[in-house]
Every structure is written in structure tokens, then in C-alpha cells.
Protein backbone atom coordinates (compact mmCIF):
# COMPACT_ATOMS: atom_id res chain seq x y z
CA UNK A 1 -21.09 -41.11 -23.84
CA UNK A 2 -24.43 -39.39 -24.56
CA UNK A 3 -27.05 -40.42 -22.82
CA UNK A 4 -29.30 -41.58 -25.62
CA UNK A 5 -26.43 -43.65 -26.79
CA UNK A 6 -26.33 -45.07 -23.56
CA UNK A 7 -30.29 -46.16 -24.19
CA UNK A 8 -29.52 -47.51 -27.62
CA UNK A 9 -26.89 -49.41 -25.99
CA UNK A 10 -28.71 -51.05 -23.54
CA UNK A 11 -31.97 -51.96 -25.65
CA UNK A 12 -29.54 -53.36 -28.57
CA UNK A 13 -28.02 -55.17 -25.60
CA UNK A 14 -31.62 -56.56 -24.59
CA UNK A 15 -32.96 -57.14 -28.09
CA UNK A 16 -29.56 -59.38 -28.68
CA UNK A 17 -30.28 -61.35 -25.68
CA UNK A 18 -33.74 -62.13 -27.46
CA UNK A 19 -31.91 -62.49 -30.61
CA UNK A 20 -32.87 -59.44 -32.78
CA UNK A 21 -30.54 -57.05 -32.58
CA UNK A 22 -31.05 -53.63 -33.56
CA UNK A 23 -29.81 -52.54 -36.86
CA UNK A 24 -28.09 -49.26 -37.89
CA UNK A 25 -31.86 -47.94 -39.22
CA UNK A 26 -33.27 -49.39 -35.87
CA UNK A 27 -30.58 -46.86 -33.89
CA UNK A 28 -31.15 -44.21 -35.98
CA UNK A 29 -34.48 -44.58 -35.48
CA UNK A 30 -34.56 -44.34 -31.77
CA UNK A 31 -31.97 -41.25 -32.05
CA UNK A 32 -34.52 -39.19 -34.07
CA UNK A 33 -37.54 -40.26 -31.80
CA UNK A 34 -35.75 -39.21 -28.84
CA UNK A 35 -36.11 -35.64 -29.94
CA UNK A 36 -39.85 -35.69 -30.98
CA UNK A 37 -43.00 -37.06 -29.16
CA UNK A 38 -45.12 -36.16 -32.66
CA UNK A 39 -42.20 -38.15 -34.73
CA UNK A 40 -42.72 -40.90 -32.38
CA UNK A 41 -46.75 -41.36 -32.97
CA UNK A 42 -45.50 -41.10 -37.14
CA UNK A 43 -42.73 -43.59 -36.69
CA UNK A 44 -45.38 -46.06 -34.54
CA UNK A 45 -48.34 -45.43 -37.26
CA UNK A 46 -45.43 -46.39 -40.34
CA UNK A 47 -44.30 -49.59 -38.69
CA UNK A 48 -47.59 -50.95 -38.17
CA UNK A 49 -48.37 -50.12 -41.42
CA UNK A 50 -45.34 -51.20 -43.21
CA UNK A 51 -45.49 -54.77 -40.98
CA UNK A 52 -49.31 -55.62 -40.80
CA UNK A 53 -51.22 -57.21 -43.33
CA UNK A 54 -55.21 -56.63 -44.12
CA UNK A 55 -57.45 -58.63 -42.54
CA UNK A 56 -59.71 -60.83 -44.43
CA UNK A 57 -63.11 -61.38 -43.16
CA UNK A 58 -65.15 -64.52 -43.95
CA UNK A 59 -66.99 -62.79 -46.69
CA UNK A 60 -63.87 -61.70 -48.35
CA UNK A 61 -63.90 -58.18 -46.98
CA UNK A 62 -60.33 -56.71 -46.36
CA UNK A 63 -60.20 -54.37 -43.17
């Protein structure tokens, strides 16, 4: 076994314990960030952005 299976292993094997397993994308993911420090900062930047919703200030401002 590779050794970056071996880490997807044991963080799917963690995230299940919390109950969130890691999906195929998840894996695939983690196997394409292994290779790349620069694809990491884009994958971390594209999560937040796909999960995170604006802010809304009292004055109706979105930041």
C-alpha cells in the first residue's frame, strides 16, 4: 500500500469515527494535494469559498 493511501485511510477512518466520512471527491482530493503545496492553498481558498456565506452587516452591507 502507498503511503498516501495509507493517510487517506486513516483520516477516512477518523472522520467516520466523527461521522463524516470522506467521499470518493474528498480522497481524490487529498491524493492531488499531496503532490502540490500551491494546489493545496487553491483547494483551501475554493472550499471556503464554495462553503461560506457573505456576511451581512447591520446596515445591510455584505462582506
Amino acid at each position: 500500500m502507498k503511503q498516501i493511501d495509507r493517510i487517506i485511510e486513516q483520516v477516512d477512518g477518523s472522520m467516520r469515527i466523527e461521522g463524516m466520512p470522506l467521499s470518493s471527491m474528498d480522497k481524490e482530493r487529498i491524493r492531488r494535494c499531496a503532490h502540490s503545496e500551491g494546489l493545496v492553498e487553491a483547494e483551501i481558498r475554493a472550499l471556503l469559498k464554495k462553503h461560506s456565506s457573505p456576511v451581512v452587516t447591520e446596515h445591510g452591507q455584505r462582506i
